[in-house]
N, C-alpha and C. Protein backbone atom coordinates (compact mmCIF):
# COMPACT_ATOMS: atom_id res chain seq x y z
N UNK A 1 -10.69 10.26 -2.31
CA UNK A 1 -9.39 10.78 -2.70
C UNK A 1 -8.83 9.97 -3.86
N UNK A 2 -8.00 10.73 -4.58
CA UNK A 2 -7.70 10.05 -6.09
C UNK A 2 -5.88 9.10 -5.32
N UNK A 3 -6.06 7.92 -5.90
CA UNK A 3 -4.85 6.87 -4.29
C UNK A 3 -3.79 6.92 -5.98
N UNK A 4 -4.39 6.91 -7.14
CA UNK A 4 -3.46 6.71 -7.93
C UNK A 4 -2.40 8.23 -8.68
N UNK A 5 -1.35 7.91 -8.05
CA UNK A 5 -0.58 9.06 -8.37
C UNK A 5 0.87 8.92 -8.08
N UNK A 6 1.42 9.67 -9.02
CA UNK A 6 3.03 8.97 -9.15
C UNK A 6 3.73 8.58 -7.27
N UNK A 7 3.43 9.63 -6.14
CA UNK A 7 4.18 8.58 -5.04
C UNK A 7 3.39 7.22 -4.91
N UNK A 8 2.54 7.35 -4.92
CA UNK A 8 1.96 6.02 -4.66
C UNK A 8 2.36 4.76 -5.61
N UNK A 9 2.64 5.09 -6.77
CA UNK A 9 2.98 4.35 -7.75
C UNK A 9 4.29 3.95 -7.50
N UNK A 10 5.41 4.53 -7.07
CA UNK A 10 6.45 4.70 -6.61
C UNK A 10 6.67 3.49 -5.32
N UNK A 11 5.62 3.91 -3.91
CA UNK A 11 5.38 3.28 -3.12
C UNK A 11 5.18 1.46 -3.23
N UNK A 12 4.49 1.50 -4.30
CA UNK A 12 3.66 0.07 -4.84
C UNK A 12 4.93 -0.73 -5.31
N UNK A 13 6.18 0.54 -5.84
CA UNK A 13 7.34 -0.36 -6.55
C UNK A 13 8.12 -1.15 -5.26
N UNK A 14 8.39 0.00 -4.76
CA UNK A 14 9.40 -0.31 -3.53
C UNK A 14 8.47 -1.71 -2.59
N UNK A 15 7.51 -1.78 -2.61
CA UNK A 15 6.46 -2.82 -2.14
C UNK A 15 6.97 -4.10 -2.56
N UNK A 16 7.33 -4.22 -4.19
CA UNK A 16 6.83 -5.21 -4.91
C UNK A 16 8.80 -5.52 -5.47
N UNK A 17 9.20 -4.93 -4.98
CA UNK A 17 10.73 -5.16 -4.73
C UNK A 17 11.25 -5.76 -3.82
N UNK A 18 10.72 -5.77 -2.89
CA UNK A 18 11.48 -6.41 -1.38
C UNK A 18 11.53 -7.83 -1.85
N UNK A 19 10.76 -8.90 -2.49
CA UNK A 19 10.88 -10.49 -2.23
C UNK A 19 12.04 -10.62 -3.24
N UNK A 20 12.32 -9.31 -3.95
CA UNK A 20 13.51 -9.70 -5.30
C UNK A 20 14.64 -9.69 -4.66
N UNK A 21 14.76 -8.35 -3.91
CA UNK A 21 15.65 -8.32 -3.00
C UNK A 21 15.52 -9.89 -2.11
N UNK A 22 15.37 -9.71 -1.38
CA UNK A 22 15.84 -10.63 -0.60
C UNK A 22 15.96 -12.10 -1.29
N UNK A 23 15.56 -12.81 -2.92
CA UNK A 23 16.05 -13.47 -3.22
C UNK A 23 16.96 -13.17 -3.58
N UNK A 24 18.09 -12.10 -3.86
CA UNK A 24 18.93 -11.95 -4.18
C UNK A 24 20.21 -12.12 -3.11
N UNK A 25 19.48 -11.84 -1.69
CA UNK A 25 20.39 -12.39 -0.83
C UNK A 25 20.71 -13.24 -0.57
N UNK A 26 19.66 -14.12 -0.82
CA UNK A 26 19.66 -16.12 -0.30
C UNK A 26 20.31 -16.60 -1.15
N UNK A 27 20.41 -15.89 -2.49
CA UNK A 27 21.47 -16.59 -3.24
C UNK A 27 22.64 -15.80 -3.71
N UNK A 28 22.83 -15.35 -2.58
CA UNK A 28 24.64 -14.66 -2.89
C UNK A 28 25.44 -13.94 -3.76
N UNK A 29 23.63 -12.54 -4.49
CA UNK A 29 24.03 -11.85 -5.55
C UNK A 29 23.92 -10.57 -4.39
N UNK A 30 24.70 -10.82 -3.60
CA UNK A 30 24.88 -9.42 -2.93
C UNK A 30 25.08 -7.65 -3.58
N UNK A 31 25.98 -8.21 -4.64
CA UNK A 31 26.26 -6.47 -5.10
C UNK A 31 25.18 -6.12 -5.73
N UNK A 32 24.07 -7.05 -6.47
CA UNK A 32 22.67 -6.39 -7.11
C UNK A 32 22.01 -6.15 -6.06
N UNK A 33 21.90 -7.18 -4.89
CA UNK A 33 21.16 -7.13 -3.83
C UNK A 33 21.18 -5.56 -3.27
N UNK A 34 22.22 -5.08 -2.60
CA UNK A 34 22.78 -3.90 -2.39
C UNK A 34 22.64 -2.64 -3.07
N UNK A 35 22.41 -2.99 -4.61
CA UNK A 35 22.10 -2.01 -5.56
C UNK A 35 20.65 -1.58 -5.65
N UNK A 36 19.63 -2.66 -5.36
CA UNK A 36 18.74 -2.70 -5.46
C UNK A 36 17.88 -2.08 -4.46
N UNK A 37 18.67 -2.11 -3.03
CA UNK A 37 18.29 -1.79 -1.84
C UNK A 37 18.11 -0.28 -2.13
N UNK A 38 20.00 0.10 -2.58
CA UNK A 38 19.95 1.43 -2.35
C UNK A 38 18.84 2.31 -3.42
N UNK A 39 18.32 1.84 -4.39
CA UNK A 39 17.47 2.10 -5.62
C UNK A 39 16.19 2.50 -4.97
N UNK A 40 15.89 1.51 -3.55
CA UNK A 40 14.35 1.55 -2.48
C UNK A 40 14.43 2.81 -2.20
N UNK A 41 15.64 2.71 -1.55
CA UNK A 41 15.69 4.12 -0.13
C UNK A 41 15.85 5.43 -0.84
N UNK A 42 16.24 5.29 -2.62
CA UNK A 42 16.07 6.44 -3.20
C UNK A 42 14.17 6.91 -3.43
N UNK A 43 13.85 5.61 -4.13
CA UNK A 43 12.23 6.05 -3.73
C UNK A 43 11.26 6.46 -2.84
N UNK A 44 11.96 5.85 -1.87
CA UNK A 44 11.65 5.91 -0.85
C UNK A 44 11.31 7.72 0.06
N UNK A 45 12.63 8.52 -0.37
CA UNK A 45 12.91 9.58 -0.58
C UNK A 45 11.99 10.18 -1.65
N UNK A 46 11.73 10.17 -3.00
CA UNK A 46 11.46 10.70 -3.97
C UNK A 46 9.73 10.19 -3.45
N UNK A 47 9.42 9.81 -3.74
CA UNK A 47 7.80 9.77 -3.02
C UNK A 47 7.09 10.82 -2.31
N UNK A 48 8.18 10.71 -1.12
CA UNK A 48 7.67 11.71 -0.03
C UNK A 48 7.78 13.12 -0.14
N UNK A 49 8.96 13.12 -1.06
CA UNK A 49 9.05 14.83 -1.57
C UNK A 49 7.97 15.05 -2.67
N UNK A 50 7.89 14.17 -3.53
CA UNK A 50 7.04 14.57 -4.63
C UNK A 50 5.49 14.75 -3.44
N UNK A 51 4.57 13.56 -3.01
CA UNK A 51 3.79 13.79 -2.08
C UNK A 51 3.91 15.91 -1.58
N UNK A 52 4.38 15.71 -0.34
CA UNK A 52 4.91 16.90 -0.43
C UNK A 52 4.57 18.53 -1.29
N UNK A 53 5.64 18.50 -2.13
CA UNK A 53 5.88 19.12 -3.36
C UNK A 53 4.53 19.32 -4.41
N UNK A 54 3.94 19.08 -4.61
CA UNK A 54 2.59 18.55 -5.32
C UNK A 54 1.27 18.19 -5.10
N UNK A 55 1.68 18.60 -3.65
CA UNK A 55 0.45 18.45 -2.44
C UNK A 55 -0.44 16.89 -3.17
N UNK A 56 0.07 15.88 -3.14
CA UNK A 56 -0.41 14.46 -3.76
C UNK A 56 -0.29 13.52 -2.07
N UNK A 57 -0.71 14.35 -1.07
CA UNK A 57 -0.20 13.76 -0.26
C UNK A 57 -2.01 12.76 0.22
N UNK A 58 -2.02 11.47 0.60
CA UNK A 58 -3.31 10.66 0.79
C UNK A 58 -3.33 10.14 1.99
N UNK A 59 -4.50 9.75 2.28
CA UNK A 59 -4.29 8.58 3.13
C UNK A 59 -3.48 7.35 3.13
N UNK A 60 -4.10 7.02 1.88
CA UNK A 60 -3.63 4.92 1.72
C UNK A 60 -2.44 5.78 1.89
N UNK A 61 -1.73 6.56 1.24
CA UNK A 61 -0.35 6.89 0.80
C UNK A 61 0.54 6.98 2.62
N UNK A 62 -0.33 7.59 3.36
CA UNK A 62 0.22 7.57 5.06
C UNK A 62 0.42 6.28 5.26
N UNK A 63 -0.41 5.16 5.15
CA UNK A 63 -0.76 3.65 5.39
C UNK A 63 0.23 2.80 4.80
N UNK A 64 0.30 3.00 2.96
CA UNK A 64 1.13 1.86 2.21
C UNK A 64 2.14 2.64 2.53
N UNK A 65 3.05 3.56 2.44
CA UNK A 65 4.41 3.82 2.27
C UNK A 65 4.99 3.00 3.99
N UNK A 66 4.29 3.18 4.91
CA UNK A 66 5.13 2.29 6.07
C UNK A 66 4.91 1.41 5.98
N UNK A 67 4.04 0.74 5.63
CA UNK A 67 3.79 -0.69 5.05
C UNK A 67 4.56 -1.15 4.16
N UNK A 68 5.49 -0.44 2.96
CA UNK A 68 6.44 -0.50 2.25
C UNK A 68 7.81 -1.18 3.06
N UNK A 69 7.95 -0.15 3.58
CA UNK A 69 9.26 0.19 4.86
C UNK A 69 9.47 -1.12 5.29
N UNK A 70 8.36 -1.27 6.07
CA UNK A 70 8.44 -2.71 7.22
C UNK A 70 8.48 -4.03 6.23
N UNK A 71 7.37 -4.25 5.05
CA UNK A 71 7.56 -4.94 4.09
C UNK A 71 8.91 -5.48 3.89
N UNK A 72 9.75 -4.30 3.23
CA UNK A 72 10.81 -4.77 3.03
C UNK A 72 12.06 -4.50 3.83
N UNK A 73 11.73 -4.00 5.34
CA UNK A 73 12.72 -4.51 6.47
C UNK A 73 12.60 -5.84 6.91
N UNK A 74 11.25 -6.65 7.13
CA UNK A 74 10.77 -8.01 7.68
C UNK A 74 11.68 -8.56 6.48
N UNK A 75 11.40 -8.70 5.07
CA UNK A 75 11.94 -9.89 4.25
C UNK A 75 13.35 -10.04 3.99
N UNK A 76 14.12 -8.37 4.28
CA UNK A 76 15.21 -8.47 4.25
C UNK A 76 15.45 -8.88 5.52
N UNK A 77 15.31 -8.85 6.86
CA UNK A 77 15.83 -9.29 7.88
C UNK A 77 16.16 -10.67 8.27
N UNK A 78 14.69 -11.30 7.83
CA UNK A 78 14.52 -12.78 7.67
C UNK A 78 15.63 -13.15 6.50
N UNK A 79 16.05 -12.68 5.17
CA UNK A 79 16.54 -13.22 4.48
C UNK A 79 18.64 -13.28 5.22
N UNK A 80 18.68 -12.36 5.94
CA UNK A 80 19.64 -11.87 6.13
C UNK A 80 20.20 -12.49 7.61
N UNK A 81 19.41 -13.00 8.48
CA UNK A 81 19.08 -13.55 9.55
C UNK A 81 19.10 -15.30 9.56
N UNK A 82 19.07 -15.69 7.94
CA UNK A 82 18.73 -16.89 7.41
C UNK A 82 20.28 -17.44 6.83
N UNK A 83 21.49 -16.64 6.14
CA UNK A 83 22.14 -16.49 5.85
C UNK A 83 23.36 -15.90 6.82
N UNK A 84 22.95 -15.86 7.85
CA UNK A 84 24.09 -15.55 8.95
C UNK A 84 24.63 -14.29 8.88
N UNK A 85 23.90 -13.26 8.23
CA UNK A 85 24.44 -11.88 8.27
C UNK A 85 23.93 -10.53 9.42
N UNK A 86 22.66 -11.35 10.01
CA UNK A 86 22.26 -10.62 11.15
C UNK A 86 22.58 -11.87 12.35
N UNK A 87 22.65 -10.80 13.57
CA UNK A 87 22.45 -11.78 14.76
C UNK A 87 20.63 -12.54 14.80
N UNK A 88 20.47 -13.41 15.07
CA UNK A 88 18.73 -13.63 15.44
C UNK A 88 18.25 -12.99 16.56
N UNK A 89 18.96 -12.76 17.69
CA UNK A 89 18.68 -12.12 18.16
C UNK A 89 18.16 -10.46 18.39
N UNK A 90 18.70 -9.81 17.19
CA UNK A 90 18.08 -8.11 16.90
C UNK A 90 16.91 -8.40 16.00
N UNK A 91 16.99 -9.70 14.87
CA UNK A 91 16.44 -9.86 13.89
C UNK A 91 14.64 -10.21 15.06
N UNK A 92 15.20 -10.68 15.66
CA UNK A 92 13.93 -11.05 16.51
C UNK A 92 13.20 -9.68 17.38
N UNK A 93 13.75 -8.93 17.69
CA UNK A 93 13.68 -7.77 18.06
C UNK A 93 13.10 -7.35 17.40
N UNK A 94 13.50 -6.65 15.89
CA UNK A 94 12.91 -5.76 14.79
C UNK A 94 11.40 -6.50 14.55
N UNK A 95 11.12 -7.96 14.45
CA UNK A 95 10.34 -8.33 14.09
C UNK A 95 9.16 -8.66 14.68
N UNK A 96 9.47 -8.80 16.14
CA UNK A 96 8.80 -8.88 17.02
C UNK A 96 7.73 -7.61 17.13
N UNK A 97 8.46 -6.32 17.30
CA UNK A 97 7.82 -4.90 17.24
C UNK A 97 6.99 -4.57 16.01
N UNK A 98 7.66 -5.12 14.74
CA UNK A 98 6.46 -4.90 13.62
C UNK A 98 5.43 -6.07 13.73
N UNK A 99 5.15 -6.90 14.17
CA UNK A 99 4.39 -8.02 14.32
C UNK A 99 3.42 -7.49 15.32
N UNK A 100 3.73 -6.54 16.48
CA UNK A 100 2.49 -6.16 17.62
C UNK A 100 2.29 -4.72 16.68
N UNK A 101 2.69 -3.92 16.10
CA UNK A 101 2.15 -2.92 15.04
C UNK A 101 1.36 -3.26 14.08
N UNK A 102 1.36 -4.52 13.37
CA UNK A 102 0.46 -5.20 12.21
C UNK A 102 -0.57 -5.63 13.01
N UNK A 103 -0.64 -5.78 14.40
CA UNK A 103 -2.04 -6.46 14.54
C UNK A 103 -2.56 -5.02 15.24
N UNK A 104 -2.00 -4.03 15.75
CA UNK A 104 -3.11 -2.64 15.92
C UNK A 104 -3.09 -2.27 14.81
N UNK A 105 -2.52 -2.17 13.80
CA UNK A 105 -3.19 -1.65 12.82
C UNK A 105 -4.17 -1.99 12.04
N UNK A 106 -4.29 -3.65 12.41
CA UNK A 106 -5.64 -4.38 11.97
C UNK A 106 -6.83 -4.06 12.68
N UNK A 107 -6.34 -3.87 14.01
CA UNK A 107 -7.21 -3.25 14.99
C UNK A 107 -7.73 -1.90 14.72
N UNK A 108 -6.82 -1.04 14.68
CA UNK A 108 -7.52 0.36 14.77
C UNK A 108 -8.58 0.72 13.27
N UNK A 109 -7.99 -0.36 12.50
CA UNK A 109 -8.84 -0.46 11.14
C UNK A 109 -10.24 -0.75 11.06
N UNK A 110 -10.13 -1.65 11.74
CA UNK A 110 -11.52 -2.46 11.86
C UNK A 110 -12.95 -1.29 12.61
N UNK A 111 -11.89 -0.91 14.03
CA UNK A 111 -12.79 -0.17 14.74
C UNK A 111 -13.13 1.19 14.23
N UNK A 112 -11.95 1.92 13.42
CA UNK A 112 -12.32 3.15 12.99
C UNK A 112 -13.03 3.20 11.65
N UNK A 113 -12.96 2.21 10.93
CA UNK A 113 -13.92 1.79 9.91
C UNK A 113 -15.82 2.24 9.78
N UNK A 114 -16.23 3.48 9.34
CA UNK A 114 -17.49 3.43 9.43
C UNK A 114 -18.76 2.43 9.04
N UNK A 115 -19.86 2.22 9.73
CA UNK A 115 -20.88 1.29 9.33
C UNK A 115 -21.18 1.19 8.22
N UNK A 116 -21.33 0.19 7.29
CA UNK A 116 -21.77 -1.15 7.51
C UNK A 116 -20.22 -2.00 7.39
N UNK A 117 -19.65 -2.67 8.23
CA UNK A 117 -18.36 -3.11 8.23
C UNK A 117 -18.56 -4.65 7.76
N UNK A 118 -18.09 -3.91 6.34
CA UNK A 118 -17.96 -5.35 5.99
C UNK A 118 -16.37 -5.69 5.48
N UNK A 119 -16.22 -6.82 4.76
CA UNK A 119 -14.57 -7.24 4.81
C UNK A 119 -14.41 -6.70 2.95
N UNK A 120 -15.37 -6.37 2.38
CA UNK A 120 -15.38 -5.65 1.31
C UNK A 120 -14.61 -4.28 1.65
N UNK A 121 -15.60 -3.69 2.01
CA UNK A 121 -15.13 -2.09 2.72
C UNK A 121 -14.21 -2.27 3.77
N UNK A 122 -13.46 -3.20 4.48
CA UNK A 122 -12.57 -3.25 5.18
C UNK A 122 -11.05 -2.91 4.30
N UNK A 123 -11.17 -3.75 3.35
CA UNK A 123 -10.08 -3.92 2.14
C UNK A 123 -10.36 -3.25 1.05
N UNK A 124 -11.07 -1.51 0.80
CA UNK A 124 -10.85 -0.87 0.59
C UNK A 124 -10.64 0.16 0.84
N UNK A 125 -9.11 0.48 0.45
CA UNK A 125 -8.50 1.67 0.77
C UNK A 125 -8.85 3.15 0.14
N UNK A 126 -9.70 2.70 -0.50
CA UNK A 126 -10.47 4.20 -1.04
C UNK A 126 -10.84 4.92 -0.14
N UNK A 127 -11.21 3.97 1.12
CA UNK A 127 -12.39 4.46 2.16
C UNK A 127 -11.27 4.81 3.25
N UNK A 128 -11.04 5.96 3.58
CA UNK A 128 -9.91 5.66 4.61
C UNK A 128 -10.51 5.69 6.19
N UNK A 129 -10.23 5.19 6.81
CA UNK A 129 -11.09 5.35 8.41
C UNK A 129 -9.93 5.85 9.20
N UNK A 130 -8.49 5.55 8.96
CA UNK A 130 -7.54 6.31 10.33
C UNK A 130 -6.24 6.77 9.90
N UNK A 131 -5.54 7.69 10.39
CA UNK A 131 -4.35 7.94 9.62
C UNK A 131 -3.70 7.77 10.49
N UNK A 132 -2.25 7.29 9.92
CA UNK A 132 -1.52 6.80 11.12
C UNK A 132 0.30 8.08 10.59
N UNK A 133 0.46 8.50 11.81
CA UNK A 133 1.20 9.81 11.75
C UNK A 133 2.93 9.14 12.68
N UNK A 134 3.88 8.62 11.73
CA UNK A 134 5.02 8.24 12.54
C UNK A 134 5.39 9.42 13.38
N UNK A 135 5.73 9.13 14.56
CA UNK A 135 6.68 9.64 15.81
C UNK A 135 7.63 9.75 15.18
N UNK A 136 8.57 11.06 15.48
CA UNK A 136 10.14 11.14 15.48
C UNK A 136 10.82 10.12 15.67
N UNK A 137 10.64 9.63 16.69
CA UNK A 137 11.97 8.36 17.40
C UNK A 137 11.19 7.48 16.05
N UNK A 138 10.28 7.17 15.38
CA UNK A 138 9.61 5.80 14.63
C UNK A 138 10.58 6.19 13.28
N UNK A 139 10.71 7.57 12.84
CA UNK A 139 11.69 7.93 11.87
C UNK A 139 13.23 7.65 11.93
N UNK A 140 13.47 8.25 13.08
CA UNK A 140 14.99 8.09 13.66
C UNK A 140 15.07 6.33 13.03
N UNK A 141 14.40 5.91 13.90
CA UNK A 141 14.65 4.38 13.86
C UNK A 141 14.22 3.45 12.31
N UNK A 142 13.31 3.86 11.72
CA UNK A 142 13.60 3.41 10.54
C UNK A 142 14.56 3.74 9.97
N UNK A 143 15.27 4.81 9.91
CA UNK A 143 16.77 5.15 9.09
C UNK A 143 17.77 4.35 9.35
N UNK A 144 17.95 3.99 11.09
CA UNK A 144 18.75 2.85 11.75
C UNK A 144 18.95 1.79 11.31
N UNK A 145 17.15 1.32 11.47
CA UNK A 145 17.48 -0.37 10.67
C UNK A 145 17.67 -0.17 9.37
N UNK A 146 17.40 0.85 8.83
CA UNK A 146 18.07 0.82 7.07
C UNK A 146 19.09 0.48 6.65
N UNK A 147 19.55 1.18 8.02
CA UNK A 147 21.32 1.12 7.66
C UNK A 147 22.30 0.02 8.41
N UNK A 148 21.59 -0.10 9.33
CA UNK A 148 22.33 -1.90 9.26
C UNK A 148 21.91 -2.85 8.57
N UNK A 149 20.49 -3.02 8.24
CA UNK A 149 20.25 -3.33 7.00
C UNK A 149 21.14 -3.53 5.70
N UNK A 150 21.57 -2.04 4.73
CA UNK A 150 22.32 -1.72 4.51
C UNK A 150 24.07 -2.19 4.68
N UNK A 151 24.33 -2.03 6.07
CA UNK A 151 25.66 -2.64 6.44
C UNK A 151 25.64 -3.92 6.21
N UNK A 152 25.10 -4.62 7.00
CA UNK A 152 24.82 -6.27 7.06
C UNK A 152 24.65 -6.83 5.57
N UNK A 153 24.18 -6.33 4.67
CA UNK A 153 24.19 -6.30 3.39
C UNK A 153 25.66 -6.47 2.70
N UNK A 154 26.00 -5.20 2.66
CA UNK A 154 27.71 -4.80 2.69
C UNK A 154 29.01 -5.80 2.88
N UNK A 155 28.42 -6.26 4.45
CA UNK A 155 29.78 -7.13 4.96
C UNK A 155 30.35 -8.48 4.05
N UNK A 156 29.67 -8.94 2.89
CA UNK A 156 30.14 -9.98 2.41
C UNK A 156 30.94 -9.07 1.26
N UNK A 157 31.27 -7.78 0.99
CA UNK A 157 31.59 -7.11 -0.14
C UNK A 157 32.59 -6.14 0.96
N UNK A 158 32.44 -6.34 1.99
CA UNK A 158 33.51 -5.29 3.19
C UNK A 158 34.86 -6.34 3.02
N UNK A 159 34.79 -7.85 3.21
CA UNK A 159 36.05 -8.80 3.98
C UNK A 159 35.73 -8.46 5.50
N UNK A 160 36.43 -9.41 6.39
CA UNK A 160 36.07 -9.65 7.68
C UNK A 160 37.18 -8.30 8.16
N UNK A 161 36.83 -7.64 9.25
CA UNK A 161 38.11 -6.77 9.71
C UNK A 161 37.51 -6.64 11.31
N UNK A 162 38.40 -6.42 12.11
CA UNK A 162 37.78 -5.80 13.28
C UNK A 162 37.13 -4.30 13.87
N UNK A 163 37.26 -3.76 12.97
CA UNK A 163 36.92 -2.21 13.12
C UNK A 163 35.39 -2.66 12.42
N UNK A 164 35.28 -3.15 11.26
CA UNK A 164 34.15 -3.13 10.52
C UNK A 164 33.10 -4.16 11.33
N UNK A 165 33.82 -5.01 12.12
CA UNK A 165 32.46 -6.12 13.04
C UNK A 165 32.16 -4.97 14.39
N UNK A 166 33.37 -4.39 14.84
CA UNK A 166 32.57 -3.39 16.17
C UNK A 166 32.21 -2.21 15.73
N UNK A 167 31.87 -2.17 14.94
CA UNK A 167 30.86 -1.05 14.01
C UNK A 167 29.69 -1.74 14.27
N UNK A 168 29.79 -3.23 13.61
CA UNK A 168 28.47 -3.53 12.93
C UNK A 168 27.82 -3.82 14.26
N UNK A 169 28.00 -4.02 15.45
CA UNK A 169 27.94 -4.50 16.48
C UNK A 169 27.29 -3.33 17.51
N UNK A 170 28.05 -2.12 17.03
CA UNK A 170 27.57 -0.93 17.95
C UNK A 170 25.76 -0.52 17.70
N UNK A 171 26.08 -0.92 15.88
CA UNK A 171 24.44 -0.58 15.28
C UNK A 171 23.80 -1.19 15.80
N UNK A 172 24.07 -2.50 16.03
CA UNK A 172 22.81 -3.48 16.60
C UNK A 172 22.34 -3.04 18.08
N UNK A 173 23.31 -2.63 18.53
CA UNK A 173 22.77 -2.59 20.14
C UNK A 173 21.94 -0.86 20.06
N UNK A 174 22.43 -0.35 19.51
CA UNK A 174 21.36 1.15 19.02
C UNK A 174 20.56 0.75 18.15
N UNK A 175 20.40 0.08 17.00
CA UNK A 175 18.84 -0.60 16.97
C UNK A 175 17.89 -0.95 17.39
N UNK A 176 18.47 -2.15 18.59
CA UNK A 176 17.29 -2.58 18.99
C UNK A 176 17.29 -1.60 20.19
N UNK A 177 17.95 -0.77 20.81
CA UNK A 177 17.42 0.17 21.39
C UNK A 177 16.24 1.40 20.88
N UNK A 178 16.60 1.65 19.71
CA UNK A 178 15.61 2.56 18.94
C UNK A 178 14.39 1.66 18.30
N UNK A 179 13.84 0.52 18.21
CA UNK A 179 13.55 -0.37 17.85
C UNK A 179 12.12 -0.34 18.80
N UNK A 180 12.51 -0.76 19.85
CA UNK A 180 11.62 -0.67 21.86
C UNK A 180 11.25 0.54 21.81
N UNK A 181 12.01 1.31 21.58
CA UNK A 181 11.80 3.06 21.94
C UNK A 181 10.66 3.34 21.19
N UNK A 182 10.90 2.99 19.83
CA UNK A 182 9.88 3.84 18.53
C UNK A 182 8.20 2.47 19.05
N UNK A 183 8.57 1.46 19.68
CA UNK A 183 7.26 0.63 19.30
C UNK A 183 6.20 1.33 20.45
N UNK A 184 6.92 1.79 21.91
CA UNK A 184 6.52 2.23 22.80
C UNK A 184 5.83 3.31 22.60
N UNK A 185 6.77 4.54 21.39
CA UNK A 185 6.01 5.60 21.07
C UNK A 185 4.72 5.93 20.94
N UNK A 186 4.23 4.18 19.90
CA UNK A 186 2.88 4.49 19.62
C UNK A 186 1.76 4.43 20.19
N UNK A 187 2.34 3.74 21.57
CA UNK A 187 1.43 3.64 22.27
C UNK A 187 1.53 4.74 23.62
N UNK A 188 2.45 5.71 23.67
CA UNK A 188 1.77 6.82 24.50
C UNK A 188 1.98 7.98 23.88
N UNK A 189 1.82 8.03 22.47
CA UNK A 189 2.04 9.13 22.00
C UNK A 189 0.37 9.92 21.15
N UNK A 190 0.07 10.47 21.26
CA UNK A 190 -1.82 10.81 21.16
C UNK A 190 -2.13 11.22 19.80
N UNK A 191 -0.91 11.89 19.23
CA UNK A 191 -1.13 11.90 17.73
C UNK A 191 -0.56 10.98 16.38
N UNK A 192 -0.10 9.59 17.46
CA UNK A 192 0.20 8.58 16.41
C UNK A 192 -0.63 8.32 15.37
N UNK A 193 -1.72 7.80 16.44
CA UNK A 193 -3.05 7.30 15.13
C UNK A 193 -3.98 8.28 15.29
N UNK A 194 -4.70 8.91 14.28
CA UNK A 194 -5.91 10.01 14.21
C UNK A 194 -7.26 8.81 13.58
N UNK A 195 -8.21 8.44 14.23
CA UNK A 195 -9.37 8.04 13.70
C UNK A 195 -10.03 9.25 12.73
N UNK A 196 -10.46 8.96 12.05
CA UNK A 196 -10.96 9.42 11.12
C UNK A 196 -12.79 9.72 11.15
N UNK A 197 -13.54 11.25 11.11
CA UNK A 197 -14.97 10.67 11.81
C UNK A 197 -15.74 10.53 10.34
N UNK A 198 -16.84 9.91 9.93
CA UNK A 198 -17.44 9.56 8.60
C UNK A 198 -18.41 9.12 9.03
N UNK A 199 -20.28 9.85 7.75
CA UNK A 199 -21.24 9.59 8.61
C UNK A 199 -21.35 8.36 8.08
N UNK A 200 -22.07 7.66 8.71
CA UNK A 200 -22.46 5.93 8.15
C UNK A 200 -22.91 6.13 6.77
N UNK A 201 -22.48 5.30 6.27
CA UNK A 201 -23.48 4.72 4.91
C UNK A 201 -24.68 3.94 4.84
N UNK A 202 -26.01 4.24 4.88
CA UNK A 202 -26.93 3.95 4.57
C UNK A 202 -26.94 2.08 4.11
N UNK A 203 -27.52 1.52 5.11
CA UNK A 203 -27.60 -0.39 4.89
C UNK A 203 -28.29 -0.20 3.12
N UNK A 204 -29.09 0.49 2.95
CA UNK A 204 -29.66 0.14 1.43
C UNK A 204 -28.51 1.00 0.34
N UNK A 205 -27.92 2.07 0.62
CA UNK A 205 -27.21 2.03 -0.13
C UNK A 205 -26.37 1.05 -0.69
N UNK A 206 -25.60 0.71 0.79
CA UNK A 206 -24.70 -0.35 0.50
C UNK A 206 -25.08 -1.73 -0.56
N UNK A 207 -25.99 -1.73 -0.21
CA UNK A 207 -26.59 -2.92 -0.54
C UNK A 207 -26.69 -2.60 -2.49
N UNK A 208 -27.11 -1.58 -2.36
CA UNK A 208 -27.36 -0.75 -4.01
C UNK A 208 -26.03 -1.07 -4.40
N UNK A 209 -25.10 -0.88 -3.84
CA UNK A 209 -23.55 -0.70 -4.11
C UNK A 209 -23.02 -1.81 -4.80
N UNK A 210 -23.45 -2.95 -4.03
CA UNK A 210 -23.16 -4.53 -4.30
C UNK A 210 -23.64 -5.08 -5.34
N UNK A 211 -24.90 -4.84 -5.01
CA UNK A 211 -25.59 -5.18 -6.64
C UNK A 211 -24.94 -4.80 -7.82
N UNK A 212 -24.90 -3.06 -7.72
CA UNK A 212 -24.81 -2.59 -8.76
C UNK A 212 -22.57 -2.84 -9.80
């Protein structure tokens, strides 16, 4: 499959944005920080329609765009968590759940990976071995943490008020409720991950491959 194409390109940005972002939080340029965020979640959007729209829709493209997501929910959380704008406690939550998702997805990689498995062909995404298909509640809930994300972002550009902390307060406890919910999904839900079937590749091909 051809992986290079404007969502993906798109995808790769929003990727390669998150560590800017979140230096922008550690050092207290919140309103770019904020600007920058909302700039993601527009791509973020525009990807998936173009995908979509243009039938440009891929594998890697199923794979990197949540890999995007979590990318830059983990660095903003940590950055934001570091700076006293999240509780540690949700921050530990959110992170906890993408941390047991990064290692099945290392998992289901490895195993759905056709022969000869090597760490060459492991770490290329040309070759796709599994597609991984978000659950509803996994959607619901990425929009969630976006947006306290988002909020928690905000509050140094809100002023302190009491309406605006039992807001911010209500999100967290429906976060990390949707948070548990969506991690659980993937594991009893049957069309999360689709293995992928592919006949082996030939040991001398491969081997032709390397050389050549």
């Amino acid at each position: 499959e051809n992986i290079y194409n404007l969502p993906n390109v798109l995808t790769f940005t929003r990727l390669l944005s998150s560590p800017v972002i979140g230096y922008l939080i550690l050092h207290d340029q919140h309103s770019v920080a904020l600007s920058l965020f909302a700039l993601a979640g527009v791509t973020d959007l525009v990807d998936g329609y173009i995908a979509r729209r243009w039938n440009l829709q891929t594998v890697v493209g199923s794979v990197i765009d949540p890999m995007a997501d979590k990318t830059l929910m983990t660095i903003l959380t940590v950055c934001l968590a570091v700076k006293g704008l999240l509780p540690v406690w949700i921050a530990a939550v959110i992170l906890g759940r993408d941390v047991a998702l990064a290692i099945s997805a290392i998992y289901f990689r490895w195993i759905s990976l056709p022969p000869p498995k090597t760490m060459a062909r492991y770490w290329d995404f040309s070759l796709p071995s599994a597609e991984v298909h978000p659950t509803t509640i996994s959607k619901l809930n990425t929009a969630l943490q976006l947006g306290l994300i988002g909020a928690c972002m905000a509050s140094p550009l809100m002023g302190a008020s009491g309406e605006w902390e039992a807001a911010l307060q209500a999100m967290q406890y429906t976060v990390a409720t949707t948070t548990v919910w969506s991690g659980l999904s993937y594991v009893f839900s049957k069309d999360a991950v689709k293995i992928l079937k592919h006949p082996a590749v030939p040991v001398e091909k491969e081997k032709e491959d390397l050389k050549g």
